[in-house]
C-alpha atoms as a PDB file:
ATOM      1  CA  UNK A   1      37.964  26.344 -76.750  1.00  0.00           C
ATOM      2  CA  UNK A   2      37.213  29.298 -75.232  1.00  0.00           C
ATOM      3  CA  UNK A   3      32.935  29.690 -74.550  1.00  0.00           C
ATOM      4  CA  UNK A   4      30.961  32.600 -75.783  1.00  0.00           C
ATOM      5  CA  UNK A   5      30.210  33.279 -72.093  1.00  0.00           C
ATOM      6  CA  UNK A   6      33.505  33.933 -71.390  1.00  0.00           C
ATOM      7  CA  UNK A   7      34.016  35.973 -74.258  1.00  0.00           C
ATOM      8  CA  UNK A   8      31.430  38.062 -72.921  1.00  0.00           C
ATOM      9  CA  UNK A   9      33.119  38.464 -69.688  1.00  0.00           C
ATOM     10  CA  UNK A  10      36.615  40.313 -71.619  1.00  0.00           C
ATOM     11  CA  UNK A  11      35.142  44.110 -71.391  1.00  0.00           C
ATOM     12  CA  UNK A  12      37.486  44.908 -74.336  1.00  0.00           C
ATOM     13  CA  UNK A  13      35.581  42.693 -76.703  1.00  0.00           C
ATOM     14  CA  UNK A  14      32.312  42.966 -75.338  1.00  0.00           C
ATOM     15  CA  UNK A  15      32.402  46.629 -75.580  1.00  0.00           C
ATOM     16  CA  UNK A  16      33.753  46.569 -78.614  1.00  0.00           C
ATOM     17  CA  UNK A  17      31.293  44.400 -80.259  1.00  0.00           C
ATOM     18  CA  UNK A  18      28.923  46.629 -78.813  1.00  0.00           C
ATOM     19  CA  UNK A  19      29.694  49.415 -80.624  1.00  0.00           C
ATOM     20  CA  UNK A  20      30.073  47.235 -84.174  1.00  0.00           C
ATOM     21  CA  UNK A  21      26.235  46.257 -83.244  1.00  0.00           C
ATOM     22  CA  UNK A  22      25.600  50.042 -82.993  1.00  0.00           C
ATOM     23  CA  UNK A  23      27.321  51.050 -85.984  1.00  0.00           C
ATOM     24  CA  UNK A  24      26.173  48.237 -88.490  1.00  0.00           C
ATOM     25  CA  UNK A  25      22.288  49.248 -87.812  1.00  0.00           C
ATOM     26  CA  UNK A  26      22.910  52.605 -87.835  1.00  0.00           C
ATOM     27  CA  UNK A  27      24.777  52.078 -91.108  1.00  0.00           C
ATOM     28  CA  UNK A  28      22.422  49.415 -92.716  1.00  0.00           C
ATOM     29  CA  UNK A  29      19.158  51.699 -91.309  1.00  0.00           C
ATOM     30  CA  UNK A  30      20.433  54.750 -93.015  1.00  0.00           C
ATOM     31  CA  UNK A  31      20.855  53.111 -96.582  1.00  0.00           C
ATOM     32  CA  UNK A  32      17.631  51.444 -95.998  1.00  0.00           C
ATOM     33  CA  UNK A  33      15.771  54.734 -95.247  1.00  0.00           C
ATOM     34  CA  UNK A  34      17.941  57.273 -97.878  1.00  0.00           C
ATOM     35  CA  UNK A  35      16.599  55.426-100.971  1.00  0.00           C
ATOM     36  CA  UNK A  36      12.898  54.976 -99.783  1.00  0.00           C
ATOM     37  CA  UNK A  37      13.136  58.749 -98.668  1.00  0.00           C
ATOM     38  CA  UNK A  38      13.776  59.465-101.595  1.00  0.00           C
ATOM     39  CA  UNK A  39      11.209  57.958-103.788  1.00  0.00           C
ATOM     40  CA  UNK A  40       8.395  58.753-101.387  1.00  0.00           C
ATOM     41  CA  UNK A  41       9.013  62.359-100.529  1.00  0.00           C
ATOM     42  CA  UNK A  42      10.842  63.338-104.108  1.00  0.00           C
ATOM     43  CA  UNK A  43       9.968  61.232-106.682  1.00  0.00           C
ATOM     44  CA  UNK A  44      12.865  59.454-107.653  1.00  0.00           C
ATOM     45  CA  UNK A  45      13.060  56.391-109.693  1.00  0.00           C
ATOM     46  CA  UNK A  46      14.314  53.172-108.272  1.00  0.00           C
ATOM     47  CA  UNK A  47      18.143  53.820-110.671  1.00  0.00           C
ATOM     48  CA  UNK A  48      18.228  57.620-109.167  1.00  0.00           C
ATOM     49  CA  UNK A  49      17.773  56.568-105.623  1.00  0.00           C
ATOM     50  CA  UNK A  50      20.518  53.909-106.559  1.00  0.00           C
ATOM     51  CA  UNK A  51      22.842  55.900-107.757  1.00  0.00           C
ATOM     52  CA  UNK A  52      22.676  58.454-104.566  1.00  0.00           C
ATOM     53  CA  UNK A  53      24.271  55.523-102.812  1.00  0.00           C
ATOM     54  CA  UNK A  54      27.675  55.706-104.494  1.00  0.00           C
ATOM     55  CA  UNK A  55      28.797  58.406-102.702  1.00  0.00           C
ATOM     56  CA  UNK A  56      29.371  56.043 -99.969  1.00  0.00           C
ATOM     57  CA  UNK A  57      31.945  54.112-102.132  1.00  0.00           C
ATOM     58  CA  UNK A  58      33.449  57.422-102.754  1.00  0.00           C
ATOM     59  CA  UNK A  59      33.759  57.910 -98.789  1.00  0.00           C
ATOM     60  CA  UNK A  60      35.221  54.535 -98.562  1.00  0.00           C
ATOM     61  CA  UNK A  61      38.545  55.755-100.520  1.00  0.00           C
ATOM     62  CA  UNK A  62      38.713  58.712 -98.985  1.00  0.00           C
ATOM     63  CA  UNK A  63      38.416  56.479 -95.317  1.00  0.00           C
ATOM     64  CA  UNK A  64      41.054  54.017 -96.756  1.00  0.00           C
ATOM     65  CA  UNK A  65      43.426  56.522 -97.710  1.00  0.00           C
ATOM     66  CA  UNK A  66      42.721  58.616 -94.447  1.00  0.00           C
ATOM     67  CA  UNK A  67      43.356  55.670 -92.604  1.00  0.00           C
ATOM     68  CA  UNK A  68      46.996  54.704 -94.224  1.00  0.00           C
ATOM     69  CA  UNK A  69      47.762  58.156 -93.179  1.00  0.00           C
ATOM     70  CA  UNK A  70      46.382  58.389 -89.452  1.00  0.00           C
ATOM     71  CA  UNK A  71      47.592  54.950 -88.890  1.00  0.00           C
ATOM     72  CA  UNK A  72      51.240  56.303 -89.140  1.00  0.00           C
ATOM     73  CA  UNK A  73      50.362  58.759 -86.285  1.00  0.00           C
ATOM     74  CA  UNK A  74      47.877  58.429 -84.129  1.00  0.00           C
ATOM     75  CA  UNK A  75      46.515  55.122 -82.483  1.00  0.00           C
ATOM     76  CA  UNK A  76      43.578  52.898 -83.468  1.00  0.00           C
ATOM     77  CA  UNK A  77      41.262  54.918 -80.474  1.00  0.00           C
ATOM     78  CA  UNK A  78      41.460  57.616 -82.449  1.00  0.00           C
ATOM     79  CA  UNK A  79      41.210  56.458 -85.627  1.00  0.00           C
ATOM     80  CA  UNK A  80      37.690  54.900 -84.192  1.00  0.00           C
ATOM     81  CA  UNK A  81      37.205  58.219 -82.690  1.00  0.00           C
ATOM     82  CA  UNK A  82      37.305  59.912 -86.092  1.00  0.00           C
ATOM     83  CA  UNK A  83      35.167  57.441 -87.686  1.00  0.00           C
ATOM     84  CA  UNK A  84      32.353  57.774 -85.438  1.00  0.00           C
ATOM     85  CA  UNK A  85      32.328  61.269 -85.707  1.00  0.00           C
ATOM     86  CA  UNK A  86      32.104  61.281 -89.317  1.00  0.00           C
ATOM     87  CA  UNK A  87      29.044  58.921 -89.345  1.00  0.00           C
ATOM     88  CA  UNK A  88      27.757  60.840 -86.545  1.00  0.00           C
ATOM     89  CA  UNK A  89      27.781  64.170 -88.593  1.00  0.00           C
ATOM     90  CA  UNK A  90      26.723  62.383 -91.790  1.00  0.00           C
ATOM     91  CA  UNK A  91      23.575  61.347 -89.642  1.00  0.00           C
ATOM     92  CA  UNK A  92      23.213  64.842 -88.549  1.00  0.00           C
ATOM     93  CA  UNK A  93      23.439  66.639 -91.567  1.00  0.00           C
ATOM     94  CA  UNK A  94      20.357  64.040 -93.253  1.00  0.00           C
ATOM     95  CA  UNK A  95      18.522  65.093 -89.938  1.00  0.00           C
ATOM     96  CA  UNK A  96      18.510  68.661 -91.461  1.00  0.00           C
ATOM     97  CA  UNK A  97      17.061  68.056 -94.942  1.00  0.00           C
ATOM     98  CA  UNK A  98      14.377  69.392 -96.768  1.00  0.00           C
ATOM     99  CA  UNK A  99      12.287  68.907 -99.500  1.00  0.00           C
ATOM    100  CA  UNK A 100      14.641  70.974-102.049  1.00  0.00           C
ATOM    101  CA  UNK A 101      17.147  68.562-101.736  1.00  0.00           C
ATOM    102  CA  UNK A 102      18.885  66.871-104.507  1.00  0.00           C
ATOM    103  CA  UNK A 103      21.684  64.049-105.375  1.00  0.00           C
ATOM    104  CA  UNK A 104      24.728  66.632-104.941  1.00  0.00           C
ATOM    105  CA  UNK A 105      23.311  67.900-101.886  1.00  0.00           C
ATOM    106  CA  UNK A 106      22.845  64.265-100.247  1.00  0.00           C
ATOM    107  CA  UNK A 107      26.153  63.508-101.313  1.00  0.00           C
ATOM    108  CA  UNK A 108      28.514  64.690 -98.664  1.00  0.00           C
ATOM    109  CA  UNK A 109      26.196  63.506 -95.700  1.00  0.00           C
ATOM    110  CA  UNK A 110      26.976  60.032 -97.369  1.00  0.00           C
ATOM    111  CA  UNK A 111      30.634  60.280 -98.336  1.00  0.00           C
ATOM    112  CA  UNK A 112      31.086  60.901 -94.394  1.00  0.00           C
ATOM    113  CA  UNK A 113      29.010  57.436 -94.074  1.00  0.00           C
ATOM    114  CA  UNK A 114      31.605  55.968 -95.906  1.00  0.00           C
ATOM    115  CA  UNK A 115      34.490  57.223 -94.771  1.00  0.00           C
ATOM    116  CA  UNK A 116      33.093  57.151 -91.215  1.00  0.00           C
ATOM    117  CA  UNK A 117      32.345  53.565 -91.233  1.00  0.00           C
ATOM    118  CA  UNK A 118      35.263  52.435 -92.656  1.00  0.00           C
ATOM    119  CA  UNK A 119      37.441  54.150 -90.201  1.00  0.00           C
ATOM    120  CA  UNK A 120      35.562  53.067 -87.318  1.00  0.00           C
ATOM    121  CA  UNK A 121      35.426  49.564 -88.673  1.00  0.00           C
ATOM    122  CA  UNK A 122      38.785  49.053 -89.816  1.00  0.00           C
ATOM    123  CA  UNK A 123      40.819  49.252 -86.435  1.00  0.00           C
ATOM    124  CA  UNK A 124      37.813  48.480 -83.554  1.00  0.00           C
ATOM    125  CA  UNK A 125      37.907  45.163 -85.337  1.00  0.00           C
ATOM    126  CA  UNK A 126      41.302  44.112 -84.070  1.00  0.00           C
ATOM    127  CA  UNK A 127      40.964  46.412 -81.099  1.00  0.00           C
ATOM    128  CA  UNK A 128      38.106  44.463 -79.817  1.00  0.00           C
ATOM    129  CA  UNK A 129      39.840  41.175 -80.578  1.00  0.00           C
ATOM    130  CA  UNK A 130      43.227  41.809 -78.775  1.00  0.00           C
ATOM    131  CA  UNK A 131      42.529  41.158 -75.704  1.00  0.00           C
ATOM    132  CA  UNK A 132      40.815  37.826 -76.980  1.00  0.00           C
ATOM    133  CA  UNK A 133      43.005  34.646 -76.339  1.00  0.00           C
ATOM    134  CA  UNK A 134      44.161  32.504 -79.118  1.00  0.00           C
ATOM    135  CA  UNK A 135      41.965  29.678 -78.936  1.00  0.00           C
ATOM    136  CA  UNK A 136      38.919  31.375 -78.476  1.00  0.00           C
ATOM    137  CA  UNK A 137      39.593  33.656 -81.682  1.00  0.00           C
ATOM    138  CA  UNK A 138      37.683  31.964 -83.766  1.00  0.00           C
ATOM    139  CA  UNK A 139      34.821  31.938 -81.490  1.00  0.00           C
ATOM    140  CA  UNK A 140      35.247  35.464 -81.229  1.00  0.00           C
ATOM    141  CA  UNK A 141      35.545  36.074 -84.781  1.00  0.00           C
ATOM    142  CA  UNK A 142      32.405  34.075 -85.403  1.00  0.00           C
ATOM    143  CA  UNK A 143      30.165  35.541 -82.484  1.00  0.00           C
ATOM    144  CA  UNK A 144      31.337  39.209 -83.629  1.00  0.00           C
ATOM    145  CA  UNK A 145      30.147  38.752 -86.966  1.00  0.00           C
ATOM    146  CA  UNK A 146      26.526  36.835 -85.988  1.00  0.00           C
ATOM    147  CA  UNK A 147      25.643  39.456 -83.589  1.00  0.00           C
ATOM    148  CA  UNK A 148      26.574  42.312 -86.406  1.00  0.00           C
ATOM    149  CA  UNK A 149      23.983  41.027 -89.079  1.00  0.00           C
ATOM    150  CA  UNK A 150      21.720  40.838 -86.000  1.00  0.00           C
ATOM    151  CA  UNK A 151      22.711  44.464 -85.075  1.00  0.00           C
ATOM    152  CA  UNK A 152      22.037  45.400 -89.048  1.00  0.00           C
ATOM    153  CA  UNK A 153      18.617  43.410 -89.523  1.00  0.00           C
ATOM    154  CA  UNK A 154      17.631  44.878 -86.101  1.00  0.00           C
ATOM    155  CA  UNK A 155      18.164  48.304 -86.807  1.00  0.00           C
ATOM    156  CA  UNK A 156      16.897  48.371 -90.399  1.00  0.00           C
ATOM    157  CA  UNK A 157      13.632  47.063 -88.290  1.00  0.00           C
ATOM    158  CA  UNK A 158      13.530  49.868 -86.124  1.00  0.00           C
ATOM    159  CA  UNK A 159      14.241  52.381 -88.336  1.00  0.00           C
ATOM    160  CA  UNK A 160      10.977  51.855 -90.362  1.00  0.00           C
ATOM    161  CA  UNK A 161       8.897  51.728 -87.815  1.00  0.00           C
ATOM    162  CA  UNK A 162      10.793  54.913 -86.499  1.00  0.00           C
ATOM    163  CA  UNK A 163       9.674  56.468 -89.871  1.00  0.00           C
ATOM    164  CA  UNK A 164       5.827  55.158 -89.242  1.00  0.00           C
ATOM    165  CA  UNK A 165       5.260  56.277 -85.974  1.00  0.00           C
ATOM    166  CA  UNK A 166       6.613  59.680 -85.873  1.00  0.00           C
ATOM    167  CA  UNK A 167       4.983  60.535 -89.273  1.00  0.00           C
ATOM    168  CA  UNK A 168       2.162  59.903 -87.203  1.00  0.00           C
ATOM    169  CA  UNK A 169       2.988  62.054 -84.672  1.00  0.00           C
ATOM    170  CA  UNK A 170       3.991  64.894 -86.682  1.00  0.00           C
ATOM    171  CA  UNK A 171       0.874  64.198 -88.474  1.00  0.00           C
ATOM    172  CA  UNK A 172      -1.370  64.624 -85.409  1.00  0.00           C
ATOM    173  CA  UNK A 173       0.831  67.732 -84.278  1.00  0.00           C
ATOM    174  CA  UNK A 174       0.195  69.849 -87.774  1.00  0.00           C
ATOM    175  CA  UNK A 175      -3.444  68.659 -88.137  1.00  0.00           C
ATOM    176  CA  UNK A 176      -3.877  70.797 -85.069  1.00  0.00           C
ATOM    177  CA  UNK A 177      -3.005  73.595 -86.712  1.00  0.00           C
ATOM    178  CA  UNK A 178      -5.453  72.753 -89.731  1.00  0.00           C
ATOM    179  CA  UNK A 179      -8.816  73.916 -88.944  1.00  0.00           C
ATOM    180  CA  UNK A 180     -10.781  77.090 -89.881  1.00  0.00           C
ATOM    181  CA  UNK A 181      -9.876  79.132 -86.867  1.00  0.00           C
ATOM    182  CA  UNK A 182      -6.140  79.358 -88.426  1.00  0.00           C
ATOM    183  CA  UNK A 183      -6.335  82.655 -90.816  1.00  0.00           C
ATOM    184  CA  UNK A 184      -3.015  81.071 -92.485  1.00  0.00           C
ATOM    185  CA  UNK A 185      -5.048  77.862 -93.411  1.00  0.00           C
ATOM    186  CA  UNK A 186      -8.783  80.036 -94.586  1.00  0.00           C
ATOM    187  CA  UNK A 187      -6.101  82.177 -96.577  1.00  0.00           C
ATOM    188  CA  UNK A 188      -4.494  78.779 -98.273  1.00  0.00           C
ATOM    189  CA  UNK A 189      -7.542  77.413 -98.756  1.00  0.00           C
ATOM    190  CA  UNK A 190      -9.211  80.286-100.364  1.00  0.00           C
ATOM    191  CA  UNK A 191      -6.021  81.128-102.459  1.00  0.00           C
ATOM    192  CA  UNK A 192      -5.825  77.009-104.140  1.00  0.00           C
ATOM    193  CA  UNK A 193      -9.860  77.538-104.661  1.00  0.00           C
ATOM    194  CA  UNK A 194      -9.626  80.170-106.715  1.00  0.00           C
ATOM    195  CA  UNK A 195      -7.649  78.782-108.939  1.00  0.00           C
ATOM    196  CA  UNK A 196      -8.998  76.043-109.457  1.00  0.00           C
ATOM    197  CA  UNK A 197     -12.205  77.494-109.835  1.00  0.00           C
ATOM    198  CA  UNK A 198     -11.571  78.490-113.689  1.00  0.00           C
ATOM    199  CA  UNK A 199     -11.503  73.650-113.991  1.00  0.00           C
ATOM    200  CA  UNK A 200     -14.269  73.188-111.718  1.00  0.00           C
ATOM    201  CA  UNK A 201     -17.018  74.390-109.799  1.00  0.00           C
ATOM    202  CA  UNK A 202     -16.637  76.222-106.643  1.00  0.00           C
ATOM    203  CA  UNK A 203     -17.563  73.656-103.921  1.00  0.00           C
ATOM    204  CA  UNK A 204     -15.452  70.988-105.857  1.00  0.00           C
ATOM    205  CA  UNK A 205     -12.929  73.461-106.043  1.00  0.00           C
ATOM    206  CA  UNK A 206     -12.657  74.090-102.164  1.00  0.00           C
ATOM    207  CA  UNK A 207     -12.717  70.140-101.345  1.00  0.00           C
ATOM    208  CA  UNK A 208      -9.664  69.659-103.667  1.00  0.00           C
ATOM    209  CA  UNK A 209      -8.449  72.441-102.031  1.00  0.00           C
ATOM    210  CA  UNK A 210      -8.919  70.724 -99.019  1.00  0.00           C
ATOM    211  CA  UNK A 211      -7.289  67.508-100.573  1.00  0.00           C
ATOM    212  CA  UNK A 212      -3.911  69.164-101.760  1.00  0.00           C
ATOM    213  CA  UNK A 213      -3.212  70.900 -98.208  1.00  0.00           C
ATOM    214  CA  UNK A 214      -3.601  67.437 -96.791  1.00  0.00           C
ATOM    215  CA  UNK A 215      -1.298  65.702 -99.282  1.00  0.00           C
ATOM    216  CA  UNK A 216       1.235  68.653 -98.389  1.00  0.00           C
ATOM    217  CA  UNK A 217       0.571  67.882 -94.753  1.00  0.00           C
ATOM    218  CA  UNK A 218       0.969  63.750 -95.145  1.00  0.00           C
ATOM    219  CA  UNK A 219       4.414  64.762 -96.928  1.00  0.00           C
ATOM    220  CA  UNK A 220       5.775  67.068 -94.597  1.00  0.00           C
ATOM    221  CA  UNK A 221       4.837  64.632 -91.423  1.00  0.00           C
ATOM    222  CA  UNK A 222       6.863  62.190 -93.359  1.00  0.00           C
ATOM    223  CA  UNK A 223       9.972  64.363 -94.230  1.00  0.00           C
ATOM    224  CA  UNK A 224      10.092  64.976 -89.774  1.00  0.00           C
ATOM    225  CA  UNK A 225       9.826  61.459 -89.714  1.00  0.00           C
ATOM    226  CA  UNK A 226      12.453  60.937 -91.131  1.00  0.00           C
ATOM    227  CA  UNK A 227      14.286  63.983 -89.906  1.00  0.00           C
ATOM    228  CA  UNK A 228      13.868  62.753 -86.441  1.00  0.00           C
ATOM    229  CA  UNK A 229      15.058  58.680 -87.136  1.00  0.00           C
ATOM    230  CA  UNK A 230      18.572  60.330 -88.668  1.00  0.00           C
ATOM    231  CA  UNK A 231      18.689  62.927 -85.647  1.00  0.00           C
ATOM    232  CA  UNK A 232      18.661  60.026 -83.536  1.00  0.00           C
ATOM    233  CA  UNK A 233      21.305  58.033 -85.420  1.00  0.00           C
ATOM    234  CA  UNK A 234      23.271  61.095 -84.703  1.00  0.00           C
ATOM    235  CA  UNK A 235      22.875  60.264 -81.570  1.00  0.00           C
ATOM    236  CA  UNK A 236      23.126  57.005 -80.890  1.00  0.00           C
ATOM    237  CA  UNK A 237      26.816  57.074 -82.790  1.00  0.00           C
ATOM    238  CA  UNK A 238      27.959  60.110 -80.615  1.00  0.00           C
ATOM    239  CA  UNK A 239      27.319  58.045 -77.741  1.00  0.00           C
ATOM    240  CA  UNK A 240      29.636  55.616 -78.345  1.00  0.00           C
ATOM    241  CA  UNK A 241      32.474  57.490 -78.247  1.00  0.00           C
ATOM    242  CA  UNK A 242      32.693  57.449 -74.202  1.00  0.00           C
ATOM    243  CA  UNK A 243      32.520  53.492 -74.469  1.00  0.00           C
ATOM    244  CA  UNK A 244      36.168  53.427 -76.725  1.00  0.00           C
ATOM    245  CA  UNK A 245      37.359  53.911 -72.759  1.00  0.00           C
ATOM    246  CA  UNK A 246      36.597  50.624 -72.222  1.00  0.00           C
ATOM    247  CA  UNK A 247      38.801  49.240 -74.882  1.00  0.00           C
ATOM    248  CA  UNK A 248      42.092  47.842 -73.638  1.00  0.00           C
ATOM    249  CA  UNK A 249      44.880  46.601 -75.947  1.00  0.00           C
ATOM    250  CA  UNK A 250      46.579  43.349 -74.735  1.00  0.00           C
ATOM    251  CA  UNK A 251      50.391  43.698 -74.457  1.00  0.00           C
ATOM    252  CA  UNK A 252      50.786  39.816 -74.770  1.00  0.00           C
ATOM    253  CA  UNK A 253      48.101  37.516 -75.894  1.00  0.00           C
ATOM    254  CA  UNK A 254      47.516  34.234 -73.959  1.00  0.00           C
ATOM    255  CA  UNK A 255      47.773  30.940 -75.475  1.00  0.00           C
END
């Protein structure tokens, strides 16, 4: 049997399970982060934030049936190509919500998910393997797929704690701009104050005042946050396109 070191050693597959690690925690992140996103920021209930997940199943058809049809034409590079572009766009479109979003308008950034990982997926697999000899395919198989969940738990790890610390950082950034020397924020303040004035008296008035800016400004550091972890999936996924060079299909396998 072929070793896992030298498995390693065959650019082809090591490159190519590369980019599977890549592409499973991007992929696993994102539908860890959509749902929570979500709930936090919008309010959804636990079914709502569910259901804004099937587009992806939708962009799995379309990425099967794209792929019976680019399969007939152009090679499995490009196929992979295409796929990583489509995840990489679905990542950059989430990186330009906003808080007036809804389930139609998250649904094409995740029917590109779909279809994106499914045609990236579907021919790197055997493209990473075919360089692989015989006896050390299963091996190969078995490392590929260990080091995937790895990939997916890793970057469903990072991901959160993405969210946490630049929430804090945008946090910090827009308390800045919070204090009474800022006409924009006396003018807010003074605006909420007054009407709430007609519930309560006027100092408790200004402190809840006070309190709902605040809220606004813990929701819109978290809506960057998350901005910012899907701007650098984007990222990360458009990246990998220069390592497909790397990939090499075998002619003739070795026994």
């Amino acid at each position: 049997d072929v070793c896992s070191s030298d498995l390693l050693k065959d650019k082809t597959f090591f490159f190519g399970t590369f980019i599977q690690v890549i592409l499973m925690g991007v992929f696993l992140a994102s539908a860890a982060l959509l749902p929570s996103m979500l709930q936090r920021l919008l309010g959804y209930t636990a079914y709502l934030s569910g259901l804004s997940m099937g587009a992806r199943g939708i962009g799995s058809f379309v990425g099967l049936f794209s792929y019976l049809i680019l399969s007939k034409f152009i090679g499995d590079k490009r196929i992979t190509t295409i796929g990583l572009i489509s995840l990489g766009m679905g990542s950059f479109f989430f990186g330009m919500i906003s808080l007036q979003i809804n389930l139609g308008t998250i649904a094409l950034p995740n029917i590109l998910y779909g279809a994106g990982i499914f045609l990236a997926l579907t021919p790197l697999i055997p493209l990473s393997l075919s360089t692989t000899p015989n006896k050390g395919m299963t091996n190969a198989a078995g490392l590929q797929n260990l080091v995937k969940n790895i990939g997916g738990a890793i970057g469903t790890s990072i991901s959160t704690t993405m969210v946490a610390r630049f929430s804090q950082v945008h946090q910090n950034m827009l308390t800045n701009h919070l204090n009474f020397s800022n006409e924009a924020f006396n003018e807010r303040i003074s605006t909420i104050t007054q009407a709430m004035s007609g519930y309560m008296d006027y100092d408790s008035a200004q402190i809840a005042a006070q309190g709902q800016i605040y809220s606004e400004l813990i929701q819109q550091s978290a809506l960057w946050a998350y901005i910012d972890t899907f701007r650098w999936f984007a990222l990360a996924t458009f990246l990998l396109i220069p390592l497909l060079i790397f990939l090499r299909r075998s002619k003739s396998k070795m026994n």
